[in-house]
Protein backbone atom coordinates (compact mmCIF):
# COMPACT_ATOMS: atom_id res chain seq x y z
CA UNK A 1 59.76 23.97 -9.80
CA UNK A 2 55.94 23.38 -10.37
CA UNK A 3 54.26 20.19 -8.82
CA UNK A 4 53.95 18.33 -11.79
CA UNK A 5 57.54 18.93 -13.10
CA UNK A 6 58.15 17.50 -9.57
CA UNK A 7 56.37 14.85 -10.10
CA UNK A 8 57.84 14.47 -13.48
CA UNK A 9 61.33 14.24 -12.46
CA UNK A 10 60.53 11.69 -9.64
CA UNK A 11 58.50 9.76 -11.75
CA UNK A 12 61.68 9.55 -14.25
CA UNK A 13 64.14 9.03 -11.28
CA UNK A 14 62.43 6.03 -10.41
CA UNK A 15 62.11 4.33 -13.87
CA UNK A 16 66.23 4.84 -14.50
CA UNK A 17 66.90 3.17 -11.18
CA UNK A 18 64.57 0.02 -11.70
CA UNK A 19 66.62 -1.19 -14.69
CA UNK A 20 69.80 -1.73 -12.48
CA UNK A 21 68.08 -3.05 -9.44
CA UNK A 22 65.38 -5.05 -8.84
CA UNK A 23 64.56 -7.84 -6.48
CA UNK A 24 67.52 -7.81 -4.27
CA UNK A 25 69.48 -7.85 -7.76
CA UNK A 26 71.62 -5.20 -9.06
CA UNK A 27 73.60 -4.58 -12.28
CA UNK A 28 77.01 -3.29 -12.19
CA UNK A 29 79.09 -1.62 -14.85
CA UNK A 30 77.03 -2.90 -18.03
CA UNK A 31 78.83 -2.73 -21.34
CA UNK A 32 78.20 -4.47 -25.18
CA UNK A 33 79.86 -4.70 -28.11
CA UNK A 34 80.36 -6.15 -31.79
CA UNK A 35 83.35 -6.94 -33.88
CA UNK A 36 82.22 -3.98 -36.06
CA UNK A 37 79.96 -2.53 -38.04
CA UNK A 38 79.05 -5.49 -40.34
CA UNK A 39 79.29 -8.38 -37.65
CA UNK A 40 76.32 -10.61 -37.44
CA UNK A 41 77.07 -11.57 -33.62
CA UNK A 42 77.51 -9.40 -30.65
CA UNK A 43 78.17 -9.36 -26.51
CA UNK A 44 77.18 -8.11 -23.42
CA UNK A 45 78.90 -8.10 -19.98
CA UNK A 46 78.03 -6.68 -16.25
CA UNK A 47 78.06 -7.85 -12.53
CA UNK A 48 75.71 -9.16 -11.34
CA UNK A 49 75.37 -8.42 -7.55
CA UNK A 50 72.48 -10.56 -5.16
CA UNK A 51 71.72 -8.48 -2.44
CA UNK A 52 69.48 -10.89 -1.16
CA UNK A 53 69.18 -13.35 1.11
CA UNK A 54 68.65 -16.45 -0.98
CA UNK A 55 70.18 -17.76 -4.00
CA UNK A 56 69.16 -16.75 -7.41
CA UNK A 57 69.96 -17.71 -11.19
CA UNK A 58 70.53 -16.04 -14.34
CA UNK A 59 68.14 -18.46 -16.44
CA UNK A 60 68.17 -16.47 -19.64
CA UNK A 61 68.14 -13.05 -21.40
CA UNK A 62 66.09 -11.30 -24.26
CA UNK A 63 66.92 -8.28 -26.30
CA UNK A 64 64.99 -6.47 -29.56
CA UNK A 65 68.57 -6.05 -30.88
CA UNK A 66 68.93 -10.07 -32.17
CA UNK A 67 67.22 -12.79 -34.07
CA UNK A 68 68.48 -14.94 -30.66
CA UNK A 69 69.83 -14.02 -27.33
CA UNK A 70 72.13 -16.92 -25.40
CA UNK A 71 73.62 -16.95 -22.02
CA UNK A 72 77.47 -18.65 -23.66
CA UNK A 73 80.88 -19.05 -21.67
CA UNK A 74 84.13 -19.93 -22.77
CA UNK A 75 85.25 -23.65 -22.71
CA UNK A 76 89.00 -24.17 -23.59
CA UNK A 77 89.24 -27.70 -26.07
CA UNK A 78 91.80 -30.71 -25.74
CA UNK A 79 93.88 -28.46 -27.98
CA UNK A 80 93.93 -24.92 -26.50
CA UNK A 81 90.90 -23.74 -28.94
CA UNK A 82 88.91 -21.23 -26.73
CA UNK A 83 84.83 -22.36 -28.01
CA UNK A 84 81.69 -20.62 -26.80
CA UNK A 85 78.94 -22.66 -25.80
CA UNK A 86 75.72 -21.95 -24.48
CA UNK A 87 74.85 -22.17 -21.25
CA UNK A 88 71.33 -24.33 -20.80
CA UNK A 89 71.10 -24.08 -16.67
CA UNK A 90 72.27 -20.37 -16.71
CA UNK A 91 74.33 -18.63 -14.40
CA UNK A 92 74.06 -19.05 -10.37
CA UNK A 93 74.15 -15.73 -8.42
CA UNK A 94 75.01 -16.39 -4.28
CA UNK A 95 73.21 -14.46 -1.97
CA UNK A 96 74.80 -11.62 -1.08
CA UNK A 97 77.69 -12.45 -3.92
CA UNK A 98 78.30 -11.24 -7.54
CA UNK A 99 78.81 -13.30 -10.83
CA UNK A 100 80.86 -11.53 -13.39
CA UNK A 101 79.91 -11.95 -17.36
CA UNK A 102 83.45 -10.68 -18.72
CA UNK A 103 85.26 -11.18 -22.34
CA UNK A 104 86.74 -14.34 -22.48
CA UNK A 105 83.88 -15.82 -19.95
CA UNK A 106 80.27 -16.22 -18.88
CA UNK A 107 78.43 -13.62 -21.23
CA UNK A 108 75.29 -12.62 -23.17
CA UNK A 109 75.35 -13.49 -26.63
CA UNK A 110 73.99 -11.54 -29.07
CA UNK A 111 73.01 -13.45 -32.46
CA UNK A 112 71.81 -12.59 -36.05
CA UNK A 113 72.40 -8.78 -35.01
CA UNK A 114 69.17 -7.02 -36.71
CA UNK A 115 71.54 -3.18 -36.53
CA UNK A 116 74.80 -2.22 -35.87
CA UNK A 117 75.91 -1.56 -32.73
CA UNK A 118 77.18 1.62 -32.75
CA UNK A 119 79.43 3.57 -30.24
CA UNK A 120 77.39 5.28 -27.55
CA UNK A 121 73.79 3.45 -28.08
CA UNK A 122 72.09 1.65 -25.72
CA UNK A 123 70.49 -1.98 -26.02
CA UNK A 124 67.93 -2.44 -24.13
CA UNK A 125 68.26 -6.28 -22.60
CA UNK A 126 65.86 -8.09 -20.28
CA UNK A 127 67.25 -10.22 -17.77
CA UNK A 128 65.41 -12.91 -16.15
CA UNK A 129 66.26 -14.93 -13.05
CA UNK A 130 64.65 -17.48 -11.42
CA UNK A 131 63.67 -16.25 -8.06
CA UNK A 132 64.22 -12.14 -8.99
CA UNK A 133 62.07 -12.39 -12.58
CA UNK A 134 62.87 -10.04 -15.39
CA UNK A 135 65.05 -7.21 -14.87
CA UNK A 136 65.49 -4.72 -17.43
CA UNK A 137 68.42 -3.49 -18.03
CA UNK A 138 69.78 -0.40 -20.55
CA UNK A 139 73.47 -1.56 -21.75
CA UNK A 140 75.67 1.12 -23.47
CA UNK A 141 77.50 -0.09 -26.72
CA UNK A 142 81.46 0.28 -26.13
CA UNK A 143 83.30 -0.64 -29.13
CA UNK A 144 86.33 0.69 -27.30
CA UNK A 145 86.70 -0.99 -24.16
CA UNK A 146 89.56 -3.28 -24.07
CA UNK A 147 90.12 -6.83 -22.68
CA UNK A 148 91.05 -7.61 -19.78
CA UNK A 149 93.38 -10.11 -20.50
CA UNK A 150 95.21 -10.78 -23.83
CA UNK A 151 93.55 -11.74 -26.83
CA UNK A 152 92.51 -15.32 -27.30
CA UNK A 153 91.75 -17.75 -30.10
CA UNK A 154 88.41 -18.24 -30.12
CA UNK A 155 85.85 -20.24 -32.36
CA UNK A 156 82.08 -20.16 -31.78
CA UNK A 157 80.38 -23.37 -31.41
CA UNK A 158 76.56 -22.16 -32.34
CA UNK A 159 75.29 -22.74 -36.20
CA UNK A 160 76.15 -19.33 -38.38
CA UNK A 161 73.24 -17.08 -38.80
């Protein structure tokens, strides 16, 4: 191999591991989805692993993908109605520990969808935390993946795009 494809090919190894780790902070097992083709709102969902020493926050996330990006859990009503809401103070992250966004949880909400998200695509999502800063992260779409619980009755609690 010549010295510059060398170079090349560290240069790219380093830029594909920086998305999933930065700053003590590390991404596990990233996936997104929509309802399908036509839906106007989509998700994301990951580990999030501090490797730190020191506490740390999910404050809030960006993507190109959305007229609006939301960090939303699930917050079961008086009568059994399962409601997203957004979540203002974000998402704490324990040193050393791991917060999981997961269907029917804590999760990144995707908004006025600008394209479909299609099988097999990546969305490209920026992360930002409070003591770690922006982490980018490259999410593959997975229309497939299933729930890992039953499926819930659920009614979002945002205004419609």
């Amino acid at each position: 191999m010549s010295f510059t494809k060398t170079i090349l090919a560290a240069a790219m190894a380093c830029t594909l591991a920086i998305p999933a780790f930065a700053d003590g902070i590390m991404i596990k097992d990233p996936y997104s989805r929509s309802a399908g083709p036509s839906a106007k709102t989509g998700a994301a969902f990951f580990g999030i692993m501090n490797k730190s020493d020191q506490d740390d926050r999910l404050i809030a996330a960006s993507s190109d993908i959305a007229k609006r990006v939301e960090l939303h859990t699930h917050i079961e009503t008086a009568d059994g109605v399962m409601q997203m809401r957004e979540v203002k103070d974000g998402f704490p992250v324990e040193a050393g520990g791991m917060h999981m966004l997961a269907r029917g949880g804590d999760h990144v909400m995707f908004m006025g969808l600008l394209r479909p998200m299609v099988q097999g695509e990546m969305v490209t999502v920026t992360l930002t935390f409070e003591k770690a800063g922006d982490v980018i992260v490259e999410i593959p779409v997975d229309l497939e993946r299933k729930p890992a619980k039953g499926g819930m009755m659920m009614k979002h609690d945002t205004p419609s795009e």
